[in-house]
C-alpha atoms as a PDB file:
ATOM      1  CA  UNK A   1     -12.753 -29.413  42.909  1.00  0.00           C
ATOM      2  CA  UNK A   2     -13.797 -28.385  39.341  1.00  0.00           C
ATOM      3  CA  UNK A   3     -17.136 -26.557  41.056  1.00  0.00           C
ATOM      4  CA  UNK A   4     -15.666 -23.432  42.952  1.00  0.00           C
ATOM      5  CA  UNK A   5     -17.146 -20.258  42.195  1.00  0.00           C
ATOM      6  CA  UNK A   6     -14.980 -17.853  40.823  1.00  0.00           C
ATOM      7  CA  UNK A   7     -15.759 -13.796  41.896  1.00  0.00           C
ATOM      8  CA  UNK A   8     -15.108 -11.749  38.689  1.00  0.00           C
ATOM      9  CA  UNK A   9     -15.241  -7.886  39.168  1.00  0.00           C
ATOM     10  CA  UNK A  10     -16.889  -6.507  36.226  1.00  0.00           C
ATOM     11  CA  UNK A  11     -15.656  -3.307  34.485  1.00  0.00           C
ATOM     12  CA  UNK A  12     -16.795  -1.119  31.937  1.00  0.00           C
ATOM     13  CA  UNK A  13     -15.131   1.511  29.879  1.00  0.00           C
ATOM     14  CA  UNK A  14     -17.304   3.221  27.349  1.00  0.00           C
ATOM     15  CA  UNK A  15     -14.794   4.237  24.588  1.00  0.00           C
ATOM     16  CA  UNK A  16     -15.462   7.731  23.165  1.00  0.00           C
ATOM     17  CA  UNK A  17     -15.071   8.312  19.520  1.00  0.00           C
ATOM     18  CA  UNK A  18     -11.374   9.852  19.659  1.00  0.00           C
ATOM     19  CA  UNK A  19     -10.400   6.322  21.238  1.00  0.00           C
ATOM     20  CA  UNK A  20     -11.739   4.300  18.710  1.00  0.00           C
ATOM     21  CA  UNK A  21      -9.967   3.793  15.454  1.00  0.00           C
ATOM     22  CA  UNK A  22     -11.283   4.645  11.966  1.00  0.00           C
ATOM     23  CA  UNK A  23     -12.705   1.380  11.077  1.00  0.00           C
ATOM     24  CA  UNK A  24     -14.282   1.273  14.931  1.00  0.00           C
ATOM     25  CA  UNK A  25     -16.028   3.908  14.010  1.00  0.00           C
ATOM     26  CA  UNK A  26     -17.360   2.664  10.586  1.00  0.00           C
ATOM     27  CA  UNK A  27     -18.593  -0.346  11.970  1.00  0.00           C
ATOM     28  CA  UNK A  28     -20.773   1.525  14.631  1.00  0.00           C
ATOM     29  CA  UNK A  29     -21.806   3.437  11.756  1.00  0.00           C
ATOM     30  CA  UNK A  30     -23.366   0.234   9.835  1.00  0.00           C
ATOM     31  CA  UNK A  31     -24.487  -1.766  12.575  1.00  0.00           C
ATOM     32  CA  UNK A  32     -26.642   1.487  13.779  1.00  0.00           C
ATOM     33  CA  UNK A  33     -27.879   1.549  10.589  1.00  0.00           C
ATOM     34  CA  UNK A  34     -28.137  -2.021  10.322  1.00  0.00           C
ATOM     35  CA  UNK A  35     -30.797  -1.502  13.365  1.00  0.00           C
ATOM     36  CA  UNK A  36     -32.158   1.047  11.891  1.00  0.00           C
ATOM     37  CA  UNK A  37     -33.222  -1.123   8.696  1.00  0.00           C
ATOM     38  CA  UNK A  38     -34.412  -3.643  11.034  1.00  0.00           C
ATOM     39  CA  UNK A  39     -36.432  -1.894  13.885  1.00  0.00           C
ATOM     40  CA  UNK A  40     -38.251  -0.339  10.539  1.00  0.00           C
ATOM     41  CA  UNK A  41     -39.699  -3.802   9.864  1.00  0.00           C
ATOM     42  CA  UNK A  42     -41.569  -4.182  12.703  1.00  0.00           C
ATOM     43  CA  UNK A  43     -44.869  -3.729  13.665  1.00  0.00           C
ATOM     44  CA  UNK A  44     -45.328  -0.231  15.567  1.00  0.00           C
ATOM     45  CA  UNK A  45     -46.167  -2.220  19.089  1.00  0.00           C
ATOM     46  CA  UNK A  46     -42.836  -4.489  19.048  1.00  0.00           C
ATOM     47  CA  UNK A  47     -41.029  -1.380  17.798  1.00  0.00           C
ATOM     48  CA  UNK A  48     -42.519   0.612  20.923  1.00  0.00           C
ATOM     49  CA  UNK A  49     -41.232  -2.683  23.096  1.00  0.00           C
ATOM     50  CA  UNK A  50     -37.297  -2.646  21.399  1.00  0.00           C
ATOM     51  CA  UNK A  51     -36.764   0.898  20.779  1.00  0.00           C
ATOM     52  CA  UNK A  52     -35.675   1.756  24.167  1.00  0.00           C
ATOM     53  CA  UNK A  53     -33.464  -1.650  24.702  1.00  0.00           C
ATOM     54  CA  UNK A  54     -29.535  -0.894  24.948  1.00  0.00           C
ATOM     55  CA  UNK A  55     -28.679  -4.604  24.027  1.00  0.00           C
ATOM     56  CA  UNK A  56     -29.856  -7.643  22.698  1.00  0.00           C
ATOM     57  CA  UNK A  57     -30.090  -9.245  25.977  1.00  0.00           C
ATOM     58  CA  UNK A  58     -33.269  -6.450  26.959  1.00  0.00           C
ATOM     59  CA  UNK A  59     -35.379  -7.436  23.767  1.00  0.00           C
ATOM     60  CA  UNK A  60     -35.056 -10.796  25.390  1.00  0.00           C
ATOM     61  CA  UNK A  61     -35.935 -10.149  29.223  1.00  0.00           C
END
């Protein structure tokens, strides 16, 4: 029966910076700025709407 429905457990670890490597750390570095850049470009009542999401999936709901 290909249809079963599995139960997955969902976990979360949120990494602090001394677990996360150099380039880790870079990378948060751009894409914050890279949202940054973005949420600039928009008009002040979609910015109000976005600025408090914590993921894309948010903006979206």
């Amino acid at each position: 029966d290909g249809e079963r429905d599995v139960n997955v457990n969902e976990t979360f670890h949120e990494q602090t910076d001394d677990e996360l490597s150099e380039r880790e750390l870079k990378q948060i570095e751009a894409d914050d700025q890279a949202i940054q850049t973005i949420l600039l470009g928009l008009p002040e009542v979609i910015y109000a709407a976005v600025d408090g999401c914590e993921t894309a999936q948010e903006i979206w709901l």
